[in-house]
PDB file of N, CA and C in Angstrom:
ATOM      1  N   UNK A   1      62.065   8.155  29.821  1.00  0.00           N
ATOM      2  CA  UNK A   1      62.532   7.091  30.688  1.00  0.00           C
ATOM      3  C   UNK A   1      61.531   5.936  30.639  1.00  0.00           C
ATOM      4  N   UNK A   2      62.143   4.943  30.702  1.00  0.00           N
ATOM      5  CA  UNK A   2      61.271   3.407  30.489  1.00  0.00           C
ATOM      6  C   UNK A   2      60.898   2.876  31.750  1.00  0.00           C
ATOM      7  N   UNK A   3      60.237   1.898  31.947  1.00  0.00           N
ATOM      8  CA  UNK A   3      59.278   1.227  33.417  1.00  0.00           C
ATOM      9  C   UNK A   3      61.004   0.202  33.328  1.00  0.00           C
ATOM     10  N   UNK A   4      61.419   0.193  32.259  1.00  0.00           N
ATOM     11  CA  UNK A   4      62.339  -1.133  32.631  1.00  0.00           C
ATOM     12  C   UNK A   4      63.567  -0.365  33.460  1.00  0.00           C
ATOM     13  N   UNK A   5      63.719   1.060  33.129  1.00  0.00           N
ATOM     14  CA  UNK A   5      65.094   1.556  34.242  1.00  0.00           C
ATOM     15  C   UNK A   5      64.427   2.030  35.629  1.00  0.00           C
ATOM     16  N   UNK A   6      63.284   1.675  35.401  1.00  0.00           N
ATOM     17  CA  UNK A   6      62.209   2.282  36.536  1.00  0.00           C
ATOM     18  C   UNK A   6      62.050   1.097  37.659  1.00  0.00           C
ATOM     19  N   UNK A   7      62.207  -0.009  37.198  1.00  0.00           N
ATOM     20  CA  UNK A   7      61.957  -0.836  38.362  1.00  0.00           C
ATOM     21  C   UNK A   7      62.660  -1.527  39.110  1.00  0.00           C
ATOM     22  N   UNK A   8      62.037  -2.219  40.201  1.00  0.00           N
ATOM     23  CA  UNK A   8      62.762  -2.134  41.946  1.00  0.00           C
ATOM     24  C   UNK A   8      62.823  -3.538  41.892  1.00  0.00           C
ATOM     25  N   UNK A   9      64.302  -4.143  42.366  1.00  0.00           N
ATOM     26  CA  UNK A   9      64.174  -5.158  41.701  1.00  0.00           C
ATOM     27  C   UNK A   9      65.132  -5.593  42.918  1.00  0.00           C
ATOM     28  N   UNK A  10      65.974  -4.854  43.461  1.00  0.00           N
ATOM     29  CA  UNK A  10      66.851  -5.618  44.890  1.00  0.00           C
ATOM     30  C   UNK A  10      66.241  -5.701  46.212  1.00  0.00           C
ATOM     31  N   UNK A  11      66.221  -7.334  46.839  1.00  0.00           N
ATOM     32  CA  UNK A  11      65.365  -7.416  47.789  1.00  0.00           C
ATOM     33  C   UNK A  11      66.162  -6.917  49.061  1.00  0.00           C
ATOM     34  N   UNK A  12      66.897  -5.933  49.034  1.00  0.00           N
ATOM     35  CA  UNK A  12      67.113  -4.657  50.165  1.00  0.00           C
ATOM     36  C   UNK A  12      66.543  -3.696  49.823  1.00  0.00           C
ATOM     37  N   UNK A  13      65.961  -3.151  48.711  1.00  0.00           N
ATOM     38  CA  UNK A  13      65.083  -2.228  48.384  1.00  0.00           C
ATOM     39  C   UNK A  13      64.045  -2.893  49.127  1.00  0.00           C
ATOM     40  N   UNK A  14      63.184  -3.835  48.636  1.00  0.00           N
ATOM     41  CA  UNK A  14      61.714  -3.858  48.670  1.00  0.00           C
ATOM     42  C   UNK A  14      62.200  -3.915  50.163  1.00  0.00           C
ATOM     43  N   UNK A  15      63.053  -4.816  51.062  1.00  0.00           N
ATOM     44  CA  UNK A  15      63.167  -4.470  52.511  1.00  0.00           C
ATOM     45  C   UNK A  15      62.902  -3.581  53.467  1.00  0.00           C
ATOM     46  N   UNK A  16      63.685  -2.678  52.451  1.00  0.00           N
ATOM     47  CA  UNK A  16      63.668  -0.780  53.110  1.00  0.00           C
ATOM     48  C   UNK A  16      62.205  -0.535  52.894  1.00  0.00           C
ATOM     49  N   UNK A  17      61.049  -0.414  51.705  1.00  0.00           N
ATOM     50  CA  UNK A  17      60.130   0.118  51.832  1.00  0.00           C
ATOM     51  C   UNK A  17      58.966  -0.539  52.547  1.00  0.00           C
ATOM     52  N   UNK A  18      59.075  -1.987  52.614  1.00  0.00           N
ATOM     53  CA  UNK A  18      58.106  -2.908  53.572  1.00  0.00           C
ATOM     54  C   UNK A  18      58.481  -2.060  55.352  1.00  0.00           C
ATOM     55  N   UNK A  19      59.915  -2.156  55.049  1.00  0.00           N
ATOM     56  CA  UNK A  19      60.144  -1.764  56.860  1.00  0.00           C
ATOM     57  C   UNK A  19      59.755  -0.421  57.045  1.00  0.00           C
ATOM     58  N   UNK A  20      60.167   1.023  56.801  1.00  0.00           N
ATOM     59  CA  UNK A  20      59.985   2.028  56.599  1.00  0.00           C
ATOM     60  C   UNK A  20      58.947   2.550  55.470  1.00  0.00           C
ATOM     61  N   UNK A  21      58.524   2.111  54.810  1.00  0.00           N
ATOM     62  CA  UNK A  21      57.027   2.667  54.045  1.00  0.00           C
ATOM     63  C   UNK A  21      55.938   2.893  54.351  1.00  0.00           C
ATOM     64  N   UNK A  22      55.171   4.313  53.852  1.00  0.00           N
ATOM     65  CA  UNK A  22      54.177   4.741  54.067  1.00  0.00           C
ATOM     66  C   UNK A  22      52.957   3.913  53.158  1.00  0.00           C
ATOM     67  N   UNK A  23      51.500   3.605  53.596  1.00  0.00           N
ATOM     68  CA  UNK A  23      50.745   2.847  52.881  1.00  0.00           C
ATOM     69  C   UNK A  23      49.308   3.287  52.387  1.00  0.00           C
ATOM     70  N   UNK A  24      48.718   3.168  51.457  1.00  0.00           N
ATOM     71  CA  UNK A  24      47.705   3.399  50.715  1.00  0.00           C
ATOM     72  C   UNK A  24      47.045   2.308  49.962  1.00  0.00           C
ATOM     73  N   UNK A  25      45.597   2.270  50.658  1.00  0.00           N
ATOM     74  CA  UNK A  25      45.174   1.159  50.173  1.00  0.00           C
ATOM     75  C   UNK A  25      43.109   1.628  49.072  1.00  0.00           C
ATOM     76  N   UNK A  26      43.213   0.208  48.661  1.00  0.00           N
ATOM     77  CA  UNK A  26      41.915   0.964  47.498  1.00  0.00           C
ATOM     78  C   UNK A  26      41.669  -0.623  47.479  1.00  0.00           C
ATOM     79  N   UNK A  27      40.490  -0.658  46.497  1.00  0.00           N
ATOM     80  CA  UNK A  27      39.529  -1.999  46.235  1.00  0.00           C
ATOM     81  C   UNK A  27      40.510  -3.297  45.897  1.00  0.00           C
ATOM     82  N   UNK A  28      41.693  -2.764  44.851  1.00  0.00           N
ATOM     83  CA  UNK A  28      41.972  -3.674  44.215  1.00  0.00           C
ATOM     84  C   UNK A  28      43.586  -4.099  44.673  1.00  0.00           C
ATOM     85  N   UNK A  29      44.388  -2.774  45.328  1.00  0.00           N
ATOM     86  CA  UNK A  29      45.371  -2.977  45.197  1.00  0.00           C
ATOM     87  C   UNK A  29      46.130  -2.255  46.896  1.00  0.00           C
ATOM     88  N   UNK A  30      47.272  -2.240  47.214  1.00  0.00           N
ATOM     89  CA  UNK A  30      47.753  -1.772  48.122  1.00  0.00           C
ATOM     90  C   UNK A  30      48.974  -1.193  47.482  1.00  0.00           C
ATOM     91  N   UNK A  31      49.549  -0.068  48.097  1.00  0.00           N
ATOM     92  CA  UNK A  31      50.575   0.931  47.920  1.00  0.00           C
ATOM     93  C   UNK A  31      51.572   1.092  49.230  1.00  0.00           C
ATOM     94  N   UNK A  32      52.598   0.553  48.834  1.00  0.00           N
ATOM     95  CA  UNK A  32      53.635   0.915  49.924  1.00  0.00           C
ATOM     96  C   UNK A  32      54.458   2.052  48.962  1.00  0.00           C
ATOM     97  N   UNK A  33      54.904   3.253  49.608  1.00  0.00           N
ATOM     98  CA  UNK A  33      55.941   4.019  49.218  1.00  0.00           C
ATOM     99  C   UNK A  33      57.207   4.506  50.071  1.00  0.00           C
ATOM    100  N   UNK A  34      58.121   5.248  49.307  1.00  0.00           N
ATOM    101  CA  UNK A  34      58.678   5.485  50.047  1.00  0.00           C
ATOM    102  C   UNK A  34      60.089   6.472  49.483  1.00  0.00           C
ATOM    103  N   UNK A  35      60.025   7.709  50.245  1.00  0.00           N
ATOM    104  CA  UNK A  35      60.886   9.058  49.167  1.00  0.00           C
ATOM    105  C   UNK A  35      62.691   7.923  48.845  1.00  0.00           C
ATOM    106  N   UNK A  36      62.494   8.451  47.599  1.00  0.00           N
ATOM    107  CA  UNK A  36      64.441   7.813  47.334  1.00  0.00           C
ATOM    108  C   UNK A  36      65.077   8.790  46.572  1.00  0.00           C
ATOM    109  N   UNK A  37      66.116   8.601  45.745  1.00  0.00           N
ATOM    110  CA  UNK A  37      66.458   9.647  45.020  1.00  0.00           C
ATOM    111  C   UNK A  37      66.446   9.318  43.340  1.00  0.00           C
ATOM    112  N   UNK A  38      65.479   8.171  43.342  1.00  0.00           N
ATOM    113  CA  UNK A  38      65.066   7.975  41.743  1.00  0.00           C
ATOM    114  C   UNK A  38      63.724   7.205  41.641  1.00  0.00           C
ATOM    115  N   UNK A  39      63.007   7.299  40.519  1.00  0.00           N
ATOM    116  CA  UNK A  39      61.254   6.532  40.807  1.00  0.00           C
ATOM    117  C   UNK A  39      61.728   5.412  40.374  1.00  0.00           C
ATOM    118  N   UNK A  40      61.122   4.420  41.063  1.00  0.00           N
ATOM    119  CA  UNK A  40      61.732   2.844  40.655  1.00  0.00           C
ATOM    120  C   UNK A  40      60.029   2.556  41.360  1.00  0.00           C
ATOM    121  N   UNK A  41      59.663   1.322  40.678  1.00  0.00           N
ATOM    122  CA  UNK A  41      58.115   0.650  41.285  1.00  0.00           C
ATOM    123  C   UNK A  41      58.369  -0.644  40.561  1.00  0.00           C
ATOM    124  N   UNK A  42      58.130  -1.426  41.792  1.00  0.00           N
ATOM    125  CA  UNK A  42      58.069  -2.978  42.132  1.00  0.00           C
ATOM    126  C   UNK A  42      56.555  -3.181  42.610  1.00  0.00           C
ATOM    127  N   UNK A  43      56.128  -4.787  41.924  1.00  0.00           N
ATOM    128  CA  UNK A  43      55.350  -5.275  42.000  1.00  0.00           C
ATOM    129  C   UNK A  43      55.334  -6.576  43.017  1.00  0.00           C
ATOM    130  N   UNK A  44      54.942  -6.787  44.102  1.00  0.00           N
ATOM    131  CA  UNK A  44      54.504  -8.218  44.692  1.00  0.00           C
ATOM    132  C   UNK A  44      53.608  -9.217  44.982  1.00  0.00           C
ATOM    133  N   UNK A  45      54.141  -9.845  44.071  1.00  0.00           N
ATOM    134  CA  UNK A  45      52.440 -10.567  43.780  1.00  0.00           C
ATOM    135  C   UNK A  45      52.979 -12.091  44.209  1.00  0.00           C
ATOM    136  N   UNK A  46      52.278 -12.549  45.401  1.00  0.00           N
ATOM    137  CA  UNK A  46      52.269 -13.685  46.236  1.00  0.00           C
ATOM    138  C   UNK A  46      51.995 -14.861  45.995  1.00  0.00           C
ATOM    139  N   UNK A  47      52.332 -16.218  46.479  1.00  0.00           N
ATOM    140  CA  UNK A  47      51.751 -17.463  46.040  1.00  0.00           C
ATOM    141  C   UNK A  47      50.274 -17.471  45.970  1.00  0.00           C
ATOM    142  N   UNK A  48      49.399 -16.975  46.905  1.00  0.00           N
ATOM    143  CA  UNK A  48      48.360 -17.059  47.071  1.00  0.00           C
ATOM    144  C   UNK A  48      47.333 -16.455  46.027  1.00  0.00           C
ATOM    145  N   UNK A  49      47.722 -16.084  44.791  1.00  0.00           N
ATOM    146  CA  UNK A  49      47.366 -15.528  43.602  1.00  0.00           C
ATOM    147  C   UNK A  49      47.381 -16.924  42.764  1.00  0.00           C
ATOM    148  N   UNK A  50      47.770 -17.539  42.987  1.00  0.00           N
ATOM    149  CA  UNK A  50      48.044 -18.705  41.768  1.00  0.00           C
ATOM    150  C   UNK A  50      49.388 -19.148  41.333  1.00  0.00           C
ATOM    151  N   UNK A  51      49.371 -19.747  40.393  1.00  0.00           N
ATOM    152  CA  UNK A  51      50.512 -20.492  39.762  1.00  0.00           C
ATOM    153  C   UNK A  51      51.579 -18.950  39.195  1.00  0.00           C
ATOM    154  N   UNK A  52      52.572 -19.625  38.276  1.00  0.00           N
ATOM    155  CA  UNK A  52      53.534 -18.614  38.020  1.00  0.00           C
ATOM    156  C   UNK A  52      53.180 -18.209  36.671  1.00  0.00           C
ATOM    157  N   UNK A  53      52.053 -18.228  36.201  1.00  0.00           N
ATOM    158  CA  UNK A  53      51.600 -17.733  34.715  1.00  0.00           C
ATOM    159  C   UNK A  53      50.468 -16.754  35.137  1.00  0.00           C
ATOM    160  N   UNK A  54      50.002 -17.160  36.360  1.00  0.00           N
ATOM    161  CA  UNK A  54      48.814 -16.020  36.988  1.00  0.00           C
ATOM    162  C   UNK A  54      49.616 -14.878  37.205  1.00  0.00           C
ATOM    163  N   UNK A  55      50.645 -15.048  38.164  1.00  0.00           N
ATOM    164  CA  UNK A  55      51.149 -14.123  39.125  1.00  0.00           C
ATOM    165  C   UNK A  55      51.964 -13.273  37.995  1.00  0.00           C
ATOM    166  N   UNK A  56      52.349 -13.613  37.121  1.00  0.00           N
ATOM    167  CA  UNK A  56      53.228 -12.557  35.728  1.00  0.00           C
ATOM    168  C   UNK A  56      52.438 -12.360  35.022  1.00  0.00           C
ATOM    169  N   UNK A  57      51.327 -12.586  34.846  1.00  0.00           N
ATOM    170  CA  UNK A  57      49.927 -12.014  34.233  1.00  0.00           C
ATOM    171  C   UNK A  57      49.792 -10.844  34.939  1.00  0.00           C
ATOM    172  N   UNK A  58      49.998 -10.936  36.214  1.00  0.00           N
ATOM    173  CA  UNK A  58      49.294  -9.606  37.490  1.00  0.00           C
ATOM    174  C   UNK A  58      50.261  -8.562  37.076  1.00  0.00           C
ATOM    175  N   UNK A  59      51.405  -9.496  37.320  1.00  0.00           N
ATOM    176  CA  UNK A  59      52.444  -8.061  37.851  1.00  0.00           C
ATOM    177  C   UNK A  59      52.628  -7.474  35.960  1.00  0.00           C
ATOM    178  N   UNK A  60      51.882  -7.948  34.843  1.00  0.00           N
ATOM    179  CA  UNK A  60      52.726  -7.287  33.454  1.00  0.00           C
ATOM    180  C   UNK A  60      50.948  -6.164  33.371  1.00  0.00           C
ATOM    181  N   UNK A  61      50.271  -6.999  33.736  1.00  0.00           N
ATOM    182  CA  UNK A  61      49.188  -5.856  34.091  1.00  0.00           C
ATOM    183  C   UNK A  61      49.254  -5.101  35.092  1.00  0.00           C
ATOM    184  N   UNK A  62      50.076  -4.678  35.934  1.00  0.00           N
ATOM    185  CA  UNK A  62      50.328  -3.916  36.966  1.00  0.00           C
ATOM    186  C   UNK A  62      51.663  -3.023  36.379  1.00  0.00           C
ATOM    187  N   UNK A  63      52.689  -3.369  35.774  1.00  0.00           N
ATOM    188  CA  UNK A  63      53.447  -2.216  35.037  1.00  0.00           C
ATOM    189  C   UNK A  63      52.937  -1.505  34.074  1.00  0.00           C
ATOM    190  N   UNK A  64      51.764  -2.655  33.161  1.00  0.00           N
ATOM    191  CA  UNK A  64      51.460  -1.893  32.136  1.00  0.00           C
ATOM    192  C   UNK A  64      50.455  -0.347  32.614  1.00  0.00           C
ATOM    193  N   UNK A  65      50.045  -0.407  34.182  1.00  0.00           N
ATOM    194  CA  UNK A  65      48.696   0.379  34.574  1.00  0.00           C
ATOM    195  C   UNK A  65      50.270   1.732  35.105  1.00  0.00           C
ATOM    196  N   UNK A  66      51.186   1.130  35.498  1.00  0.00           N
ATOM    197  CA  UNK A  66      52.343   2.278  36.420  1.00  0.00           C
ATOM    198  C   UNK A  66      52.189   2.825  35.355  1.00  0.00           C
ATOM    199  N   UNK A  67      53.174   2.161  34.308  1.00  0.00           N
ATOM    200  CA  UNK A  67      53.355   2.838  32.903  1.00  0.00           C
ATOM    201  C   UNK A  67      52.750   4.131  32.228  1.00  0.00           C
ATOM    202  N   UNK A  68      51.738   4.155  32.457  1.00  0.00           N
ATOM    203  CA  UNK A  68      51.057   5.326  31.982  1.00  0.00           C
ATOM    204  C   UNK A  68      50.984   6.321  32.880  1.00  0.00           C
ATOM    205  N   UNK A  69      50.916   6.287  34.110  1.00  0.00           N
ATOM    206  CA  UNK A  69      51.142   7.768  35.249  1.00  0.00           C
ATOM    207  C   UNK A  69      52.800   7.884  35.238  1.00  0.00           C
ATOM    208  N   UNK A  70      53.718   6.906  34.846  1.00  0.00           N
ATOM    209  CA  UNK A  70      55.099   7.450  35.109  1.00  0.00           C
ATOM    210  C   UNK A  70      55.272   9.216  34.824  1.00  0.00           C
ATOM    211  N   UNK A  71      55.012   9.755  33.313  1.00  0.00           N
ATOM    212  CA  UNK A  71      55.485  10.529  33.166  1.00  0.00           C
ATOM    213  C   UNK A  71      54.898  11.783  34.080  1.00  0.00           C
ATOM    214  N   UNK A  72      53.639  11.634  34.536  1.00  0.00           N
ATOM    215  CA  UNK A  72      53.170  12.337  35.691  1.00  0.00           C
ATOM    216  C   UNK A  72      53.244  12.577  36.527  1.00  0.00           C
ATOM    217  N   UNK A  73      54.401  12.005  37.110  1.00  0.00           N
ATOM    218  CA  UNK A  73      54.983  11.176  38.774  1.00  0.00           C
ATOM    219  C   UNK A  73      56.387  12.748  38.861  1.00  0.00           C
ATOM    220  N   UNK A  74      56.255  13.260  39.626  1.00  0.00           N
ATOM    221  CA  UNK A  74      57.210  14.366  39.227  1.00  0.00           C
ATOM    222  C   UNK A  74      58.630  14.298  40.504  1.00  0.00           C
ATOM    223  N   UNK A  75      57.649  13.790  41.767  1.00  0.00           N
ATOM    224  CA  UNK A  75      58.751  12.936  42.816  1.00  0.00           C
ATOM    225  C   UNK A  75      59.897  11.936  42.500  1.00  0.00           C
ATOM    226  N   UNK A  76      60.264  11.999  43.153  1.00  0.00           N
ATOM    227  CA  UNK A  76      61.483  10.511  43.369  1.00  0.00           C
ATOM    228  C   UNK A  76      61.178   9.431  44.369  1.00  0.00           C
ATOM    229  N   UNK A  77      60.528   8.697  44.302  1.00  0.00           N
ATOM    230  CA  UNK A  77      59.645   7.441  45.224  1.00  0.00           C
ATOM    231  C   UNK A  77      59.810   5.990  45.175  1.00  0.00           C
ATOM    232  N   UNK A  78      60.217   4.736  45.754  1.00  0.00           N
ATOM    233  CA  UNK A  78      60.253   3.666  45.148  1.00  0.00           C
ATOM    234  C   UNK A  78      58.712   3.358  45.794  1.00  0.00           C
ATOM    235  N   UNK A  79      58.473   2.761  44.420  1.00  0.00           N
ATOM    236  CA  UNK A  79      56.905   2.095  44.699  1.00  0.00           C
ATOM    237  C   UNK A  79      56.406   0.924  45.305  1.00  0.00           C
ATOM    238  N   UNK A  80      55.691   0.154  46.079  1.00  0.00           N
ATOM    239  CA  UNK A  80      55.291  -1.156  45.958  1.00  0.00           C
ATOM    240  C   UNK A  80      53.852  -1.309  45.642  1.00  0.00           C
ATOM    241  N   UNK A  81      53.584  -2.031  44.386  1.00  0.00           N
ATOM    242  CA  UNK A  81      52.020  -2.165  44.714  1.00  0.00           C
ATOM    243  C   UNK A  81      51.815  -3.911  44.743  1.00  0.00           C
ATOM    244  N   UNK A  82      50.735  -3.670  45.877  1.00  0.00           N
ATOM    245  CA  UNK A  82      50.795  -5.568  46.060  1.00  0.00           C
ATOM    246  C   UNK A  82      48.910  -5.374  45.760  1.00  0.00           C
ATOM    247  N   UNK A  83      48.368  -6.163  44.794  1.00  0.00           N
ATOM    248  CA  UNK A  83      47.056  -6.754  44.346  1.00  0.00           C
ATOM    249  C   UNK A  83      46.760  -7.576  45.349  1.00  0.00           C
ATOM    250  N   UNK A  84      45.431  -7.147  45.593  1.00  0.00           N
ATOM    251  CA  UNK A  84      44.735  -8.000  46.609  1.00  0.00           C
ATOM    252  C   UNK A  84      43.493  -9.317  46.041  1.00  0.00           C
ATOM    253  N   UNK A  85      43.989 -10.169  46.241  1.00  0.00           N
ATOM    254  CA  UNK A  85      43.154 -12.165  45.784  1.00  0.00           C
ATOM    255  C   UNK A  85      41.492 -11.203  45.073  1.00  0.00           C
ATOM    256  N   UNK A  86      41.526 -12.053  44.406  1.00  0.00           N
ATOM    257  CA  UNK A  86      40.632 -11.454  43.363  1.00  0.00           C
ATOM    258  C   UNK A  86      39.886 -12.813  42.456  1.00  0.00           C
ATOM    259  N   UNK A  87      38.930 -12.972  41.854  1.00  0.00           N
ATOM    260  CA  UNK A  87      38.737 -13.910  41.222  1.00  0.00           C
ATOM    261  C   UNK A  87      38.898 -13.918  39.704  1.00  0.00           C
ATOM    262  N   UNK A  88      39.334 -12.631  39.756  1.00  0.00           N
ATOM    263  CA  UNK A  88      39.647 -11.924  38.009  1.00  0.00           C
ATOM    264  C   UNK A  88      40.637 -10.822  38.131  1.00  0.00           C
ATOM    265  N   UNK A  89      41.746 -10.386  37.539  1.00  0.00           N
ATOM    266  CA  UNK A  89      42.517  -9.444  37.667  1.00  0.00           C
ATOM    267  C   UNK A  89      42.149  -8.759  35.960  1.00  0.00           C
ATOM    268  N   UNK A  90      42.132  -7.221  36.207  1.00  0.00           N
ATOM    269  CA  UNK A  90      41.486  -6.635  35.257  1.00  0.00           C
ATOM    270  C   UNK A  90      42.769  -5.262  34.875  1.00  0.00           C
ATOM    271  N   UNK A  91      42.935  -5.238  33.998  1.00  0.00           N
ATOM    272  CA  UNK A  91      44.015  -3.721  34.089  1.00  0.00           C
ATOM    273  C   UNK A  91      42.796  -2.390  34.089  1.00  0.00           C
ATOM    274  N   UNK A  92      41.961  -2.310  33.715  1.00  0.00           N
ATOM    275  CA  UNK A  92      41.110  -1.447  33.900  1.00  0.00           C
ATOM    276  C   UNK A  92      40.611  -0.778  35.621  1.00  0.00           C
ATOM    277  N   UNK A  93      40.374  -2.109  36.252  1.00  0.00           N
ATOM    278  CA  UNK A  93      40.381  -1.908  37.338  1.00  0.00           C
ATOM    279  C   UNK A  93      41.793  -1.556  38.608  1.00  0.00           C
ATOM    280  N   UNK A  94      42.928  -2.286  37.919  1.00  0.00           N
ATOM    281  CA  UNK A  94      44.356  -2.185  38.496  1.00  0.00           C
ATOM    282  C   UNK A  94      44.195  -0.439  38.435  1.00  0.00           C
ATOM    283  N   UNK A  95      44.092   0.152  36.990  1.00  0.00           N
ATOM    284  CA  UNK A  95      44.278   1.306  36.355  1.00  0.00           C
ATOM    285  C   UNK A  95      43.754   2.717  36.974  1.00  0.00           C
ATOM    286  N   UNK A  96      42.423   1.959  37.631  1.00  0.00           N
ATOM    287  CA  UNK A  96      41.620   3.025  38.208  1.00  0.00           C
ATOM    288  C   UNK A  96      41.868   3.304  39.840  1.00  0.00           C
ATOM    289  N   UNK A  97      42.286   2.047  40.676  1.00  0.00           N
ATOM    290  CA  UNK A  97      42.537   2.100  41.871  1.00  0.00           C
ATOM    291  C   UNK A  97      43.741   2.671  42.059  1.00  0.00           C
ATOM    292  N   UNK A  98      44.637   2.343  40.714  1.00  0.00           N
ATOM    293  CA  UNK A  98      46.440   3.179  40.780  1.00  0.00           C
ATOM    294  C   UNK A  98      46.194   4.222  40.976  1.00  0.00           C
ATOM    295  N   UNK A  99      45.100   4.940  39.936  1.00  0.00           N
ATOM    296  CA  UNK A  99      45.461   6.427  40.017  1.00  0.00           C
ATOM    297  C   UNK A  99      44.319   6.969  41.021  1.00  0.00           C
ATOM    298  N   UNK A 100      43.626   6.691  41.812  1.00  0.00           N
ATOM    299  CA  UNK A 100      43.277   7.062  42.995  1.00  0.00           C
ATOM    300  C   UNK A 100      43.965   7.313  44.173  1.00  0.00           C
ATOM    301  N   UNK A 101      44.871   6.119  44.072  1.00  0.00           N
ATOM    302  CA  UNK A 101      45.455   6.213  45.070  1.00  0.00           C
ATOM    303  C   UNK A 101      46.902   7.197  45.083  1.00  0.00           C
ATOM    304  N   UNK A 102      47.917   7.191  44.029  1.00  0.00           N
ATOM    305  CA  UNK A 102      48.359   8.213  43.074  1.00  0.00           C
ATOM    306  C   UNK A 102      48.077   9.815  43.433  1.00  0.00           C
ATOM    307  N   UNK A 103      46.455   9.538  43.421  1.00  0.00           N
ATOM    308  CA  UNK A 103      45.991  11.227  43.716  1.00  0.00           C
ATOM    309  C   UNK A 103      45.852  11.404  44.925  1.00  0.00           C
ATOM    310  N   UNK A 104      45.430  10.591  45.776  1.00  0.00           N
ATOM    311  CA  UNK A 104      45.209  10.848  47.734  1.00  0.00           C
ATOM    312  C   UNK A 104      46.759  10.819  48.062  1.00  0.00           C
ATOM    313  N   UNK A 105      47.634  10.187  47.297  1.00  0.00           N
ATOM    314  CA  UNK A 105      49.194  10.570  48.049  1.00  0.00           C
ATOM    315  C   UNK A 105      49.625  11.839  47.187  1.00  0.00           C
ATOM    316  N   UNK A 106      48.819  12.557  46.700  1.00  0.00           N
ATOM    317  CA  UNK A 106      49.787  13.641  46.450  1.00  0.00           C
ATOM    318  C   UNK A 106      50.889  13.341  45.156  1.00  0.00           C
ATOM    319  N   UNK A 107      50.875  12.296  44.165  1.00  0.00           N
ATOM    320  CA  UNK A 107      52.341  12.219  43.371  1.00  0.00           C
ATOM    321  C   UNK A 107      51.118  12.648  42.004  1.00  0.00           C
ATOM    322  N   UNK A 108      50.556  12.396  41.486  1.00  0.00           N
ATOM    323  CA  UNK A 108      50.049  12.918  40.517  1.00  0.00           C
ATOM    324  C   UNK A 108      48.660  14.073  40.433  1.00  0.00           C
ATOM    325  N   UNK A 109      48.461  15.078  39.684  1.00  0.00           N
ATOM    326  CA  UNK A 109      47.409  16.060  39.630  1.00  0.00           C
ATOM    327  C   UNK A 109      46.207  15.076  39.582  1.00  0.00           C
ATOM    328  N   UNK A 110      44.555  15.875  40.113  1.00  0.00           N
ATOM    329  CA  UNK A 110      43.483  15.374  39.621  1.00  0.00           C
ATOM    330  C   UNK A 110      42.933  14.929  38.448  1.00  0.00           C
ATOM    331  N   UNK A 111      43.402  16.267  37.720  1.00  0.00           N
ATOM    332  CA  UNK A 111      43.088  16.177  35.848  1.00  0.00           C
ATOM    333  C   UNK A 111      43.843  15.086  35.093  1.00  0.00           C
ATOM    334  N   UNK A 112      44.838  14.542  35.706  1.00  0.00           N
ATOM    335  CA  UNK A 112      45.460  13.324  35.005  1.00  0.00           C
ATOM    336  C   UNK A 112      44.430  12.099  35.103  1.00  0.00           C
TER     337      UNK A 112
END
């Protein structure tokens, strides 16, 4: 399965998980979730990030970091992760706070 049938893209989705979502937060990034009956993960990345070449910079480095725990993800969850103002956005760092946070909620093993 691909990040492209994977992602959350109707703003009554992201509605439902802003209103009703559980949250997890780390250095770089914040985690809203929330149980559904398929994994879908949306990115929100705000004016306050910059122009519209910053902010699709964030969010293609922020699928590219989902991308790699998808197949690990064994739940059914829609995701939100919103990046917190930064003076550099790094996928290394996106990469490492994902899967921390990933592991304190319980959706992926340690050894991953």
């Amino acid at each position: 399965m691909s990040l492209k049938d994977c992602r959350l893209k109707r703003e009554k989705d992201f509605d439902l998980v802003f209103k009703k979502g559980k949250r997890l937060f780390s250095g770089s990034l914040s985690l809203i979730y929330l149980p559904s009956e398929s994994l879908k993960a949306g990115f929100a990345v705000g004016k306050k990030h910059g122009g519209s070449v910053t902010r699709n910079r964030i969010k293609r480095i922020l699928r590219e970091s989902f991308r790699s725990f998808m197949p690990e993800i064994g739940q059914n969850f829609f995701f939100v992760f919103i990046p917190k103002i930064s003076g550099e956005y790094s996928y290394f760092t996106f990469r490492e706070d994902m899967k921390k946070m990933l592991m304190r909620g319980g959706f992926i093993k340690k050894d991953a």
